[in-house]
PDB file of N, CA and C in Angstrom:
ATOM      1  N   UNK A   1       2.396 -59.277 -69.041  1.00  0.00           N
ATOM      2  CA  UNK A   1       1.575 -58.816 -70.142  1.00  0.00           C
ATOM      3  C   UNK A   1       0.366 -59.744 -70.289  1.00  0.00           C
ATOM      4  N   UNK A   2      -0.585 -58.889 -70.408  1.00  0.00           N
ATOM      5  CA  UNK A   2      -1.701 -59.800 -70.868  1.00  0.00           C
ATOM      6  C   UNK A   2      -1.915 -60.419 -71.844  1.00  0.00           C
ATOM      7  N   UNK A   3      -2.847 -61.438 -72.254  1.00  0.00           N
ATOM      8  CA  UNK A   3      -3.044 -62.262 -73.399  1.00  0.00           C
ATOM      9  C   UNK A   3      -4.499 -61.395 -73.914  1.00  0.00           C
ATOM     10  N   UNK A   4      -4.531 -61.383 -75.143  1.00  0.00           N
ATOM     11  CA  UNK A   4      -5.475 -60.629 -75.418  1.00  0.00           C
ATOM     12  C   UNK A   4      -6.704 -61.842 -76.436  1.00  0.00           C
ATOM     13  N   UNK A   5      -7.694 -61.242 -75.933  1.00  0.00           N
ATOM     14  CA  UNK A   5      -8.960 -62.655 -76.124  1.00  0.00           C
ATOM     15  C   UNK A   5      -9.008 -62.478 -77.640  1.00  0.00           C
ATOM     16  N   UNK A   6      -9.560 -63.287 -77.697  1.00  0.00           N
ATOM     17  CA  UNK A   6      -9.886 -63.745 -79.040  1.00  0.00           C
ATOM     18  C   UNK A   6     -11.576 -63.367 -79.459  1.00  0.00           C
ATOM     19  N   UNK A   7     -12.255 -62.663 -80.520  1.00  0.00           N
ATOM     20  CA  UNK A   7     -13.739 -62.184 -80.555  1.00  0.00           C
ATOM     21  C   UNK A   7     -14.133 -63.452 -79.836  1.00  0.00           C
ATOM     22  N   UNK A   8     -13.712 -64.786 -80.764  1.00  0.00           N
ATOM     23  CA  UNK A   8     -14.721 -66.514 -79.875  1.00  0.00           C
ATOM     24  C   UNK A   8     -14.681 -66.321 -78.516  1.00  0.00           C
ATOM     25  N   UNK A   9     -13.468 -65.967 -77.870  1.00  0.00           N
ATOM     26  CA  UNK A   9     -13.371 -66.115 -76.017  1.00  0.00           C
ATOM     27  C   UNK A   9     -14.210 -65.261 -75.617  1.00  0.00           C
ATOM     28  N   UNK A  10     -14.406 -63.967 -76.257  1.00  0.00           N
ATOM     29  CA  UNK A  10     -15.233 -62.569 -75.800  1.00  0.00           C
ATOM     30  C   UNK A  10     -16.613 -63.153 -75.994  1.00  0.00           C
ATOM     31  N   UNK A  11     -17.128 -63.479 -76.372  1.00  0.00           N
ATOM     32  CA  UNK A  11     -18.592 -64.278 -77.018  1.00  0.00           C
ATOM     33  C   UNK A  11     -18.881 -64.805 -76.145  1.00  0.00           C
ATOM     34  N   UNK A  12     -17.975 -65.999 -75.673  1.00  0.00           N
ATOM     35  CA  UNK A  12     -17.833 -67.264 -74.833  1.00  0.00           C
ATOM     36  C   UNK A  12     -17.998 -66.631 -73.439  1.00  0.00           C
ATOM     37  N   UNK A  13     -17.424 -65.975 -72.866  1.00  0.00           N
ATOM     38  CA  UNK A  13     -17.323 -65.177 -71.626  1.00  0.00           C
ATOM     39  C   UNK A  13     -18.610 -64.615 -71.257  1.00  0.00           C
ATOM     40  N   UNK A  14     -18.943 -63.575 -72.437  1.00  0.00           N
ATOM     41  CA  UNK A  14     -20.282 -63.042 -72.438  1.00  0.00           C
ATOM     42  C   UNK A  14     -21.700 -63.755 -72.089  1.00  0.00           C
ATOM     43  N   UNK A  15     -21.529 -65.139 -73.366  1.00  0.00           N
ATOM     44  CA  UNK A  15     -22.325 -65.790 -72.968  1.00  0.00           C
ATOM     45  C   UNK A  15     -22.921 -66.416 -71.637  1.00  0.00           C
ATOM     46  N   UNK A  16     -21.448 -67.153 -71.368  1.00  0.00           N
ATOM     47  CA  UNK A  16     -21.525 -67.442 -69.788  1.00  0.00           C
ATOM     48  C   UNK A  16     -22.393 -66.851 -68.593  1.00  0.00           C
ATOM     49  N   UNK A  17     -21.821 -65.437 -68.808  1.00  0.00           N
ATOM     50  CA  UNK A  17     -21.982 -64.419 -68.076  1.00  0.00           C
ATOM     51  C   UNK A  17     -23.909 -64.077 -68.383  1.00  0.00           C
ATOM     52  N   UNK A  18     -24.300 -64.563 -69.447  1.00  0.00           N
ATOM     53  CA  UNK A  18     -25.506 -64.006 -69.426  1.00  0.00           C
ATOM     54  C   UNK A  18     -26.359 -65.345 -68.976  1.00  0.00           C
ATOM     55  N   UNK A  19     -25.766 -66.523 -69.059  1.00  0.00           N
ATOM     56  CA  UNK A  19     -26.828 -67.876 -68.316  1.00  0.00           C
ATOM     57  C   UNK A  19     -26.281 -67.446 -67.037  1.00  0.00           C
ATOM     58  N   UNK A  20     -25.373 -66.736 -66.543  1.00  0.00           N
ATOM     59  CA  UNK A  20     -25.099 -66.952 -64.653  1.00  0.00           C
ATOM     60  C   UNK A  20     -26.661 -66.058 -64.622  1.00  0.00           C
ATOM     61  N   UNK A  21     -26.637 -64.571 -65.089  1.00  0.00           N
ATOM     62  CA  UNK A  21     -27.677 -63.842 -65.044  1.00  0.00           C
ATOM     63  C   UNK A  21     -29.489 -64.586 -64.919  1.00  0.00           C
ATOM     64  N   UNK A  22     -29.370 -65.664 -66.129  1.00  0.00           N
ATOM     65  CA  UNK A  22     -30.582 -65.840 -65.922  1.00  0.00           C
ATOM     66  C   UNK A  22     -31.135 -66.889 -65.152  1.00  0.00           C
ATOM     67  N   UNK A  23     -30.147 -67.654 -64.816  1.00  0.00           N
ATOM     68  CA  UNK A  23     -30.422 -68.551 -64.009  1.00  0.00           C
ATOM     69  C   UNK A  23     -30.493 -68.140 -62.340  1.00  0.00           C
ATOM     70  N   UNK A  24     -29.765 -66.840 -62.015  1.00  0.00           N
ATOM     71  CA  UNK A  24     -29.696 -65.919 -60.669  1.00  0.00           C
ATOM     72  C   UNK A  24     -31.307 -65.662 -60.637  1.00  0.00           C
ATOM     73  N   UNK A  25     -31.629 -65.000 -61.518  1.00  0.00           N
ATOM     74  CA  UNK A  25     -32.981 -64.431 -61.899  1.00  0.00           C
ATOM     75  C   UNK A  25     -34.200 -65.344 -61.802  1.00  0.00           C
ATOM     76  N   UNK A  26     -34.196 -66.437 -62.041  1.00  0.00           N
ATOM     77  CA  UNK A  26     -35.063 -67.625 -62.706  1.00  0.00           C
ATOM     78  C   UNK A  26     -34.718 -67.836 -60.803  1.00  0.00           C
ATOM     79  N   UNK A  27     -33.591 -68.067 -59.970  1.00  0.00           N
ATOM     80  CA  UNK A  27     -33.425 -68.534 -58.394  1.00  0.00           C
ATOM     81  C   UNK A  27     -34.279 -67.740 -57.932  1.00  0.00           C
ATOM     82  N   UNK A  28     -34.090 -66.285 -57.728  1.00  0.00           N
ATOM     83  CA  UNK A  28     -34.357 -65.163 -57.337  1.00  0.00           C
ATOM     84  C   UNK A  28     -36.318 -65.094 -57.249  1.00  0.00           C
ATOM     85  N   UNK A  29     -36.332 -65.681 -58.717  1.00  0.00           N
ATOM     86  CA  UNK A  29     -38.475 -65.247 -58.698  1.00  0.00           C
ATOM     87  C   UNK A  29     -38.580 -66.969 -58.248  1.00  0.00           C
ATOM     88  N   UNK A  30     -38.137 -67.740 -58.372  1.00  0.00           N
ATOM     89  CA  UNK A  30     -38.875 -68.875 -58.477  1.00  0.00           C
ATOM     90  C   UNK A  30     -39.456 -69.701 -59.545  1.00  0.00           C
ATOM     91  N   UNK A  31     -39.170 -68.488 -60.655  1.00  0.00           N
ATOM     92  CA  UNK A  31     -39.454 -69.770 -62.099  1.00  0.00           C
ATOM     93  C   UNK A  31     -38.707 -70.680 -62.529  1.00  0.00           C
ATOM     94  N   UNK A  32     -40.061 -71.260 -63.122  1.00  0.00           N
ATOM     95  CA  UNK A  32     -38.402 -72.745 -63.699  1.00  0.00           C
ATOM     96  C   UNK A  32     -38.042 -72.338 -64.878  1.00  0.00           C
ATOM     97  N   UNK A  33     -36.835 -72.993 -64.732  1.00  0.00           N
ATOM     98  CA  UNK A  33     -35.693 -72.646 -66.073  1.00  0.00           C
ATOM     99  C   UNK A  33     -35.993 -73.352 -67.496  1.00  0.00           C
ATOM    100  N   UNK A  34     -36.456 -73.458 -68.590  1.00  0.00           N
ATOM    101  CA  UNK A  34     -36.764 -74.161 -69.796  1.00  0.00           C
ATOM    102  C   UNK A  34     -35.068 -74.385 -70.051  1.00  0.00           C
ATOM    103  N   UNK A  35     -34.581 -76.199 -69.945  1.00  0.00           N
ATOM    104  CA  UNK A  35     -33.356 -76.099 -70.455  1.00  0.00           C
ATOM    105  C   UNK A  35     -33.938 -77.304 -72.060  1.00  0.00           C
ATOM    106  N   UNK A  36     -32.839 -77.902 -72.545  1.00  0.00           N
ATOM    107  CA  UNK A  36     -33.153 -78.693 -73.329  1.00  0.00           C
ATOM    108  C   UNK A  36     -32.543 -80.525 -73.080  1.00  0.00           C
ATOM    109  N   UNK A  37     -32.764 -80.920 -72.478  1.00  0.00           N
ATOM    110  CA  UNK A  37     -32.293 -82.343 -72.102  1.00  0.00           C
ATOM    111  C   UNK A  37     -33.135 -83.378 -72.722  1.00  0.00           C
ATOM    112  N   UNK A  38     -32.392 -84.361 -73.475  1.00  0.00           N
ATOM    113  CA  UNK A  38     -32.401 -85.629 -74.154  1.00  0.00           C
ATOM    114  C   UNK A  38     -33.480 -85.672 -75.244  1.00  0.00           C
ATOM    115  N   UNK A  39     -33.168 -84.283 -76.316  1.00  0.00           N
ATOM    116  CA  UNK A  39     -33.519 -84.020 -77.020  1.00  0.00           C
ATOM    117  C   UNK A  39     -34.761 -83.041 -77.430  1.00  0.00           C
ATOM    118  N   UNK A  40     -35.357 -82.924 -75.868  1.00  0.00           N
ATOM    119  CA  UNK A  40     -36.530 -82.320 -75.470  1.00  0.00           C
ATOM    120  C   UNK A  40     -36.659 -80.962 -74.521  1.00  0.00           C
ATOM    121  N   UNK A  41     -37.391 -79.927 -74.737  1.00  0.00           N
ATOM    122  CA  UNK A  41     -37.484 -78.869 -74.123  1.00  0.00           C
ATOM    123  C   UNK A  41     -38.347 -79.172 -72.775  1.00  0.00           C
ATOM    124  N   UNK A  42     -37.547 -79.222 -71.677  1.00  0.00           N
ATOM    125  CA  UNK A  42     -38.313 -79.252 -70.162  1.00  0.00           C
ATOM    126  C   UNK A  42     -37.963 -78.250 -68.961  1.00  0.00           C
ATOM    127  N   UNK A  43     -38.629 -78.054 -68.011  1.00  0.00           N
ATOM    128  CA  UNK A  43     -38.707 -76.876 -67.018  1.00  0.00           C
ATOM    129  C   UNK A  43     -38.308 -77.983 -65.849  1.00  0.00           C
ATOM    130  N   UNK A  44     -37.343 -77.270 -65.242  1.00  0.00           N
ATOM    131  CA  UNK A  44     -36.521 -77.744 -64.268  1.00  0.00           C
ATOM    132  C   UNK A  44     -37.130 -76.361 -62.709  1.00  0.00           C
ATOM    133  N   UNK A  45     -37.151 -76.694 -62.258  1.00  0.00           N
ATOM    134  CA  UNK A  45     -37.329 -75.836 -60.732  1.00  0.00           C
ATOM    135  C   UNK A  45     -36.159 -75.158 -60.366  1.00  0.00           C
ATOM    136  N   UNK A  46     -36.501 -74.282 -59.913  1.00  0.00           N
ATOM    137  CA  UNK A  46     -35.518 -73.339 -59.755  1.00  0.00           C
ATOM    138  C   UNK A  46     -34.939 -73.857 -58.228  1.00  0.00           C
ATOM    139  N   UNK A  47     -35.570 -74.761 -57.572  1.00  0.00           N
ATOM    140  CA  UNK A  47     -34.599 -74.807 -56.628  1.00  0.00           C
ATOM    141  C   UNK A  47     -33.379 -76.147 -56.554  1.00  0.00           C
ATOM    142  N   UNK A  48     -33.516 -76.217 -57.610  1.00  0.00           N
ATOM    143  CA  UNK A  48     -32.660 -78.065 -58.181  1.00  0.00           C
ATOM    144  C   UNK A  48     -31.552 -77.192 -59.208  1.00  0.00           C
ATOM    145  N   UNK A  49     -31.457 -76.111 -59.019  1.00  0.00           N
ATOM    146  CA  UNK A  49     -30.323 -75.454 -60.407  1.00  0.00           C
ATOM    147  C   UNK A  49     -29.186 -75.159 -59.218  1.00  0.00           C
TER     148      UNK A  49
END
């Protein structure tokens, strides 16, 4: 029997599932990714992800 998710796990999953998407996307064209590291908003290259 299955375990049945919780709305938080369904969210969580989803979410996931939508940074694999944009970061595929962001590989795919060549843009860089805006993440947020050490307190600051910076663009990382898409070929270092």
């Amino acid at each position: 029997m299955k375990k049945r998710l919780s709305l938080q796990d369904k969210a969580e999953l989803a979410m996931k599932a939508a940074v694999r998407k944009v970061v595929a996307d962001h590989k795919k064209t060549g843009r860089p990714l805006a993440i947020w590291k050490n307190g600051k908003a910076v663009n990382v290259s898409p070929d270092t992800l």
